[in-house]
Protein backbone atom coordinates (compact mmCIF):
# COMPACT_ATOMS: atom_id res chain seq x y z
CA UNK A 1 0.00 0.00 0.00
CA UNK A 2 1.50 3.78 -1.01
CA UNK A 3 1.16 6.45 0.77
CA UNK A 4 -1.61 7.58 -1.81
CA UNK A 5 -3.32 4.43 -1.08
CA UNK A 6 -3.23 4.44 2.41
CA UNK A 7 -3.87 8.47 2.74
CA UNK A 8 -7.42 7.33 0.48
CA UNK A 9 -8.22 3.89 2.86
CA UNK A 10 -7.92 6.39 6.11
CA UNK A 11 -10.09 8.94 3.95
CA UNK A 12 -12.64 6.20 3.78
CA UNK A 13 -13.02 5.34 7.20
CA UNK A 14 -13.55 8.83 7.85
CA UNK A 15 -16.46 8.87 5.29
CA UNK A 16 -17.80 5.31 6.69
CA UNK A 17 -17.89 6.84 10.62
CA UNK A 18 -19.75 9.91 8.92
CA UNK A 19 -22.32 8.38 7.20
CA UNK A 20 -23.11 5.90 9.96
CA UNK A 21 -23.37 8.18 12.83
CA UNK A 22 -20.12 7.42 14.26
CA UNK A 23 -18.78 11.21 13.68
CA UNK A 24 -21.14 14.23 13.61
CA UNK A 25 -19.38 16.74 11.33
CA UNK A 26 -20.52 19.18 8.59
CA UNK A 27 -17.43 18.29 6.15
CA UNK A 28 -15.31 15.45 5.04
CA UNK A 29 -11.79 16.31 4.37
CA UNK A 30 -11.12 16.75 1.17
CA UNK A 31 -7.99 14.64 1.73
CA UNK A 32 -5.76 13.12 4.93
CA UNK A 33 -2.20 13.70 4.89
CA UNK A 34 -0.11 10.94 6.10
CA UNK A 35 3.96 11.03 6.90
CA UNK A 36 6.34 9.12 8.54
CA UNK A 37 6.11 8.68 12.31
CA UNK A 38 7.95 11.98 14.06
CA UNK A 39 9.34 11.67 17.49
CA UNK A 40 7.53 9.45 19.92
CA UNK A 41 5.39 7.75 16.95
CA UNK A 42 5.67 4.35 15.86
CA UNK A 43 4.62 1.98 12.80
CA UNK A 44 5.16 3.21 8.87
CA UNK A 45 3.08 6.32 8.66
CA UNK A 46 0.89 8.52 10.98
CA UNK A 47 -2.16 11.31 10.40
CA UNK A 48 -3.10 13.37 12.64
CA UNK A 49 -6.55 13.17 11.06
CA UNK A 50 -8.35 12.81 14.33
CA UNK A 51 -7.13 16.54 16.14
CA UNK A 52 -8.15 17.71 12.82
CA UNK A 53 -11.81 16.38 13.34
CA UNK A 54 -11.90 16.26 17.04
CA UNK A 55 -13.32 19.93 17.70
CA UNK A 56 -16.11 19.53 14.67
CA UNK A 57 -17.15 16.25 16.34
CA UNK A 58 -17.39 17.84 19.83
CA UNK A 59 -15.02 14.77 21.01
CA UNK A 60 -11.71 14.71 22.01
CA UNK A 61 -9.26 13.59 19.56
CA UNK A 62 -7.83 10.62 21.55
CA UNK A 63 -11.25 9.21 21.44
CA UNK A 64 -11.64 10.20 17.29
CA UNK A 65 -8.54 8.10 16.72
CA UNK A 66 -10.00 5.26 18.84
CA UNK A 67 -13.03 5.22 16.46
CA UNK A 68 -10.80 4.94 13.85
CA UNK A 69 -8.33 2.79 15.08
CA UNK A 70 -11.21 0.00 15.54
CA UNK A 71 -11.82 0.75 11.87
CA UNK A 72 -8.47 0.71 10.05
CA UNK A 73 -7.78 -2.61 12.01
CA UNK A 74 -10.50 -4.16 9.77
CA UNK A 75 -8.64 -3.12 6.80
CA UNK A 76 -6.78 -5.16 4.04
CA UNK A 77 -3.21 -4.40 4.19
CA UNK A 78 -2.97 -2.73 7.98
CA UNK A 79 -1.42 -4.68 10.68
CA UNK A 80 -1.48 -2.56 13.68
CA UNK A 81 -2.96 0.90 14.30
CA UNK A 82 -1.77 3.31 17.69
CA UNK A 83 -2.55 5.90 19.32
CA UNK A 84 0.00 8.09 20.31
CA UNK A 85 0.26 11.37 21.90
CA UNK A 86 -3.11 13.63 21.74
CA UNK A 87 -4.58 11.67 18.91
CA UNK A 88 -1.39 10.67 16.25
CA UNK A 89 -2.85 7.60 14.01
CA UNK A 90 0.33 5.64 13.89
CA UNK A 91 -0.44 2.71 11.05
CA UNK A 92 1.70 -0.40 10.26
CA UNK A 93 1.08 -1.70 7.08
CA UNK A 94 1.21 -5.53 6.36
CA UNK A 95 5.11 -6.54 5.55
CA UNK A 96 5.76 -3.61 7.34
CA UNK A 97 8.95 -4.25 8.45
CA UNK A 98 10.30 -4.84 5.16
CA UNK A 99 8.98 -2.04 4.00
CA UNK A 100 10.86 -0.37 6.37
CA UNK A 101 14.07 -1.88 5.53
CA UNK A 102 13.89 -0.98 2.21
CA UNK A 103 13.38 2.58 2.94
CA UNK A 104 16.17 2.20 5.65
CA UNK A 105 18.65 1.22 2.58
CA UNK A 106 17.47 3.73 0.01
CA UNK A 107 17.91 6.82 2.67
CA UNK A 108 21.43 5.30 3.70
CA UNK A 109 22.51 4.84 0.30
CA UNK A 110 25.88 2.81 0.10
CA UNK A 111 26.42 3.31 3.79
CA UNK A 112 24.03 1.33 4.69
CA UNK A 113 25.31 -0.99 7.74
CA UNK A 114 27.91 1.89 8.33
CA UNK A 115 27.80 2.64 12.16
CA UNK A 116 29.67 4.11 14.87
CA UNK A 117 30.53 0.91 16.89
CA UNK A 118 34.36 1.61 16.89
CA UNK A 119 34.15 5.22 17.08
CA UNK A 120 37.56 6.49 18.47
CA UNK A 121 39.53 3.41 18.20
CA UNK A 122 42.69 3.24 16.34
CA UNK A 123 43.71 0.03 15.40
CA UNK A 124 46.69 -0.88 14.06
CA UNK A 125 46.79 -3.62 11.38
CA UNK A 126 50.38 -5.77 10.10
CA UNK A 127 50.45 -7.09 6.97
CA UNK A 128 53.03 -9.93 5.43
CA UNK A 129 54.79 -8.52 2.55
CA UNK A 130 52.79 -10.31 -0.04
CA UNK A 131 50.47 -9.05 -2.45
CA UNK A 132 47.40 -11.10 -0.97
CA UNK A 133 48.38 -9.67 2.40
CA UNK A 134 48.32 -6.41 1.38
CA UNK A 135 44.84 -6.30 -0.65
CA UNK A 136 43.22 -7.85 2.29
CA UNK A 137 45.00 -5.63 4.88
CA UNK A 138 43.02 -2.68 2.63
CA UNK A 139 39.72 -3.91 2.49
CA UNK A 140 40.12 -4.65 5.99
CA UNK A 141 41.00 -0.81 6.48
CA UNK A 142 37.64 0.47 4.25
CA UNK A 143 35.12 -1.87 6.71
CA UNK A 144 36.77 -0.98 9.90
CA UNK A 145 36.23 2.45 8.61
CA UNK A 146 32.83 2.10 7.98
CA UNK A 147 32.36 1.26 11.43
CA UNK A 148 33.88 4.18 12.61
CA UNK A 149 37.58 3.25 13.54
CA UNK A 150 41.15 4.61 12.62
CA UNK A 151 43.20 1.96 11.23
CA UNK A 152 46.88 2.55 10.81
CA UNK A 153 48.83 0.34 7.99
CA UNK A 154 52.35 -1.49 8.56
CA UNK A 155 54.33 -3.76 6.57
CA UNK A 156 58.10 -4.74 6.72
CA UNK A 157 58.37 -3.20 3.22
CA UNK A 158 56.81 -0.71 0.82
CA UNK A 159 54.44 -2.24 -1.64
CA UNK A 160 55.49 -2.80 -4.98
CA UNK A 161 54.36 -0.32 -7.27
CA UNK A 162 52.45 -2.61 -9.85
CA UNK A 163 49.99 -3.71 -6.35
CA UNK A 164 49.73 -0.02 -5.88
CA UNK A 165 48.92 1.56 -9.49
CA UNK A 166 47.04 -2.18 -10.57
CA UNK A 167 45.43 -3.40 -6.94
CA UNK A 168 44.52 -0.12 -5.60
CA UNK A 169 47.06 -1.07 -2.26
CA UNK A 170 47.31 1.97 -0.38
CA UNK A 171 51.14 3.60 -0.19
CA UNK A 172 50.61 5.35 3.13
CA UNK A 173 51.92 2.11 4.74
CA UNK A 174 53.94 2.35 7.61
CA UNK A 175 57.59 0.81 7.07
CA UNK A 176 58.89 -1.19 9.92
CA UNK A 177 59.60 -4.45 11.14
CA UNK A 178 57.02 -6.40 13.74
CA UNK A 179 55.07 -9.54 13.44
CA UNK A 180 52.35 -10.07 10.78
CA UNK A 181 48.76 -11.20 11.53
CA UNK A 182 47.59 -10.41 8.29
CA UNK A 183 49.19 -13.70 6.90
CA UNK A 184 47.07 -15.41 4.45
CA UNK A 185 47.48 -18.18 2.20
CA UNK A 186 50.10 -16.15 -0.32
CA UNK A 187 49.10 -15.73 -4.00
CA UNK A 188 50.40 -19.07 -5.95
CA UNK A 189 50.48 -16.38 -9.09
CA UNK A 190 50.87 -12.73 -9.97
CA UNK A 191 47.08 -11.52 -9.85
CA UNK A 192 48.02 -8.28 -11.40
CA UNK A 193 47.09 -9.37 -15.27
CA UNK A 194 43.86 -9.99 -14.09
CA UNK A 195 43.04 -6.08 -13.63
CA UNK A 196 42.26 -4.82 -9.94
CA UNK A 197 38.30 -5.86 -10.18
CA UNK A 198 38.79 -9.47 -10.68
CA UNK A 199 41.92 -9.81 -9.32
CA UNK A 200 40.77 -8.47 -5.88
CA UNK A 201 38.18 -10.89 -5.98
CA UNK A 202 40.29 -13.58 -6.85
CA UNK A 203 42.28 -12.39 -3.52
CA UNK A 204 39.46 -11.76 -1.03
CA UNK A 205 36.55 -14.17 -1.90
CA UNK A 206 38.35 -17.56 -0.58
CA UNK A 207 38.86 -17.35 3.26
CA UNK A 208 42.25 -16.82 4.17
CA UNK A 209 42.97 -19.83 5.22
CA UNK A 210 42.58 -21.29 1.66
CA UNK A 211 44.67 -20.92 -1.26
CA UNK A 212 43.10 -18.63 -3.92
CA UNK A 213 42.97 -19.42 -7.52
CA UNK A 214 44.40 -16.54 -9.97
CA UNK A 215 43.30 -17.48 -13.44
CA UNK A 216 41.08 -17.00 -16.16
CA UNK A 217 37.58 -18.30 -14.59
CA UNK A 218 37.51 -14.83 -12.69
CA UNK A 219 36.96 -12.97 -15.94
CA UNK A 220 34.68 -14.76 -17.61
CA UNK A 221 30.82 -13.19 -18.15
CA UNK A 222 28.91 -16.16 -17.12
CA UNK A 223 27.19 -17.54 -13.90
CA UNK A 224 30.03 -20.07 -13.02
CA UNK A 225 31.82 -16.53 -12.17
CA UNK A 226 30.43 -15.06 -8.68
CA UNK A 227 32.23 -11.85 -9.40
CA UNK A 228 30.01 -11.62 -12.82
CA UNK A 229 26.89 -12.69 -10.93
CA UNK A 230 27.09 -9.78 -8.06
CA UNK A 231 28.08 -7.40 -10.61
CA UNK A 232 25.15 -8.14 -13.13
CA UNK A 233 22.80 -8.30 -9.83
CA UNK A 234 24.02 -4.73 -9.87
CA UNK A 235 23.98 -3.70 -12.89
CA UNK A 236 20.66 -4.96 -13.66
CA UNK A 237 18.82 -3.59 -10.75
CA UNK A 238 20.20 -0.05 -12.25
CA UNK A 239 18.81 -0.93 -15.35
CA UNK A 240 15.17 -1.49 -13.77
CA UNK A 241 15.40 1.50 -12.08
CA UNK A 242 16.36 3.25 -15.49
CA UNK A 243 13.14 1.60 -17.19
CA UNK A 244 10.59 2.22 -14.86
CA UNK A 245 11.87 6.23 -14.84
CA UNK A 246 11.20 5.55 -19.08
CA UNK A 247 7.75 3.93 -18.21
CA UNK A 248 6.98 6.94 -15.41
CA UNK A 249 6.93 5.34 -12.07
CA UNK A 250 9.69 5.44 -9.58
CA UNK A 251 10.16 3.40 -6.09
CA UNK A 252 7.84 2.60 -3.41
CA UNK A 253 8.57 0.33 -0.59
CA UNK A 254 5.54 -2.06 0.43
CA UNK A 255 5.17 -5.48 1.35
CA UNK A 256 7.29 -8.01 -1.66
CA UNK A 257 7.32 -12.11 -1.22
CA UNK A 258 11.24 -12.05 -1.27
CA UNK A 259 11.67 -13.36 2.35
CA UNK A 260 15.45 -14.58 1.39
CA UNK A 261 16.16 -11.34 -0.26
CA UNK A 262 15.09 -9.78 3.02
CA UNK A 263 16.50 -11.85 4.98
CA UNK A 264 19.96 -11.08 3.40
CA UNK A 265 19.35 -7.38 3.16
CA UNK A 266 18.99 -6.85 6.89
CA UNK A 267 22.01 -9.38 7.78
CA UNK A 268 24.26 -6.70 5.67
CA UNK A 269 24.97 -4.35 8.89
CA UNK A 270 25.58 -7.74 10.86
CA UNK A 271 28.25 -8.77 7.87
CA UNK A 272 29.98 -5.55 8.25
CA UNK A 273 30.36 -5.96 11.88
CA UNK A 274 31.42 -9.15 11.43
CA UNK A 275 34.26 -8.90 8.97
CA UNK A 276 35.55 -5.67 10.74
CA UNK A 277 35.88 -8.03 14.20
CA UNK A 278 37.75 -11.08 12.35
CA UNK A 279 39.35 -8.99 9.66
CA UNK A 280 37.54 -11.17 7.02
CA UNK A 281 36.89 -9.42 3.77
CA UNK A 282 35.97 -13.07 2.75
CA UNK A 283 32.57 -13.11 4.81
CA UNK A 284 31.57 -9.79 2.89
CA UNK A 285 32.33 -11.17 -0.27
CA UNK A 286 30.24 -14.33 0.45
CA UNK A 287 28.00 -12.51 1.78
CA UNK A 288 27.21 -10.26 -1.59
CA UNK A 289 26.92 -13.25 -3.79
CA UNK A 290 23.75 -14.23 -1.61
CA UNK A 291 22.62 -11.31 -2.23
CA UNK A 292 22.70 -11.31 -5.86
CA UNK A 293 21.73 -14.78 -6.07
CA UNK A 294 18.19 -13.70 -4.07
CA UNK A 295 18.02 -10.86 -5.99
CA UNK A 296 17.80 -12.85 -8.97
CA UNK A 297 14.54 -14.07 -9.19
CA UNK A 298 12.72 -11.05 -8.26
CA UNK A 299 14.16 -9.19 -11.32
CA UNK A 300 12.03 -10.45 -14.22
CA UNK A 301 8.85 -9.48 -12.22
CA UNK A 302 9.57 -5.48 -11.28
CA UNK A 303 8.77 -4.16 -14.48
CA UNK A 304 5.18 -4.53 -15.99
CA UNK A 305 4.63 -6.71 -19.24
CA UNK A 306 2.66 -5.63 -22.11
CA UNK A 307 0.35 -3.48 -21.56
CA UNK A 308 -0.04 -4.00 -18.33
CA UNK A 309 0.06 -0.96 -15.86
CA UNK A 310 2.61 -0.18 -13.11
CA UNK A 311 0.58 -1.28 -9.62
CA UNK A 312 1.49 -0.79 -5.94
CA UNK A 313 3.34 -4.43 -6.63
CA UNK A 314 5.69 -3.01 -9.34
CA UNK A 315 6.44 -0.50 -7.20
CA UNK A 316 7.42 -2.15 -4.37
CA UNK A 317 9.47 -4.77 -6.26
CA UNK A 318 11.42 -1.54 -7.79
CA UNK A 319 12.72 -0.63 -4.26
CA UNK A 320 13.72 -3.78 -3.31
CA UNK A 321 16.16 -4.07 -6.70
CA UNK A 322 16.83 -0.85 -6.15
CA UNK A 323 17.72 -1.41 -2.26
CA UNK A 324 19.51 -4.63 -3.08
CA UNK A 325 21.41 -2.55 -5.66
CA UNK A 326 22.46 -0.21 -3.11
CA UNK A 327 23.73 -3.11 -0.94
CA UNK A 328 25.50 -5.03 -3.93
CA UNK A 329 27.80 -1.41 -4.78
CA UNK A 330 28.31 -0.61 -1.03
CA UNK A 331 30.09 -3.97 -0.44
CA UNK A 332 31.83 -3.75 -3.82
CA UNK A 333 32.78 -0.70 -3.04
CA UNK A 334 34.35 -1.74 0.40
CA UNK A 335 35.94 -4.60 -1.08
CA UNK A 336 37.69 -1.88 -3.60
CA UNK A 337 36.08 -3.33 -6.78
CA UNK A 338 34.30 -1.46 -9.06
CA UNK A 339 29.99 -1.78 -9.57
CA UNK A 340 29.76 -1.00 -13.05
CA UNK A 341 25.70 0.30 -13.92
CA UNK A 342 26.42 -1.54 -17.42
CA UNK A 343 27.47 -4.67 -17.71
């Protein structure tokens, strides 16, 4: 249900208490305006219809929005209705709490799952002198970041200048000798021919504990490729997004039947955390590939066929691609590989 929707379903329980007797007042609204909860509210939206009609009724507005509370609740769509305050209508639609998450991830953007959990702590990260070392010592650095830390880099040598210029390894590495947590598996090959997208994958997406492969099968455009499936995830929810601009509707989150999608979408912040704590980049990249792979099957259905017209449906299926999107580029992005919108 849109906001449209749902500001027109309120509208008509106003109109049904009128014409039964419920409410004794000389004019209907034209139209309710309903928002997003303020301070102290609760649930998707709220009106403040019922202050609005209170002093025409002769009744107090708590007891306005209690008339119709017990109304809404009957409604298609609605899953909990409360009063709040001197007479707020706070209403939860049905899938609610998707709905919310989706419009959690659209107003985050890419930072979504960003926080402030290691706010004022600088942590100091040692990397062996090896190029997988290194790449995973700086995607290591970009989630920590994200959750708010200062890392500081150090290596027992500079970096060589191909991993800088090719892999995107930072230079402001500290020089000095100490031991080297940062010790996976090394590279069996020289990932740099690969070009930094796929040869960071190649680097970060086995744990690193196992011994990562450095050939051809990272550059290949099919679905054996996870790196190709997360980026066409990507780049297709873009192109959705593009196409329902051309066809004039945009995003609206409401309730989808993508419970793995979901599911996945809200575990992102929990990734983040995760991977900053055991200085895994290899969770994050697991972690995207079940995204894309949920994302998958909701993609043929977001944009209407034919001549059919774009519903409430197509709408809400938009903002989830879009929202998965948003998650698929932020982790790219934090693994320091590009999320091309063309692919």
């Amino acid at each position: 249900m849109t906001p449209v929707e749902l500001s027109r379903t309120v509208l008509h329980a106003v109109r049904r208490a009128v014409d039964e007797g419920e409410l004794a007042v000389a004019v209907v609204p034209e139209r309710v305006v309903v928002a997003p909860p303020g301070p102290g509210g609760c649930g998707d939206y709220a009106t403040n219809v019922a202050l609005q009609l209170a002093r025409p009724a002769g009744q107090p507005a708590p007891a306005v929005a209690e008339l119709l509370r017990t109304r809404l609740l009957r409604t298609d769509g609605i899953s909990d209705v409360v009063v709040t305050g001197p007479g707020f209508l706070n209403i939860s639609l049905a899938g609610g709490a998707d709905a919310r998450l989706v419009r959690d991830i659209l107003r985050a953007g890419p930072r979504y799952g960003h926080s402030d959990a290691l706010a004022g702590q600088t942590i100091e990260l040692h990397a062996a002198p090896e190029v997988r070392a290194l790449v995973l010592m700086d995607s290591v650095v970009r989630v920590l970041r994200s959750q708010g830390a200062r890392p500081q880099l150090h290596c027992t040598r500079p970096p060589e200048d191909a991993w800088v210029r090719v892999l995107g390894v930072p230079e402001d590495i500290h020089v000095r000798p100490g031991t080297a947590p940062l010790r996976p598996v090394p590279a069996p090959a020289d990932p740099t021919p690969l070009g930094r997208d796929a040869a960071r994958w190649a680097l970060l997406h086995p744990a690193p504990h196992d011994r990562p492969r450095i050939g051809d099968e990272h550059l290949v455009q099919r679905e054996s490729n996870p790196l190709f499936r997360v980026r066409y995830a990507h780049a297709r929810s873009r192109a959705v997004v593009r196409n329902a601009a051309d066809l004039g509707f945009g995003p609206e989150p409401g309730p989808v039947n993508a419970s793995a999608l979901h599911q996945a979408l809200a575990d992102h912040p929990r990734v983040l955390a995760a991977t900053a704590a055991h200085r895994a980049p290899d969770r994050l990249a697991r972690h995207l590939v079940a995204v894309a792979d949920a994302l998958a099957p909701l993609l043929p259905s977001v944009l209407p066929l034919g001549d059919e017209k774009p519903s409430a449906a197509h709408r809400a299926r938009l903002a989830l691609a879009e929202a998965a999107g948003t998650v698929l580029a932020g982790g790219l992005s934090l693994l320091g590989i590009d999320a091309p919108e063309h692919l």
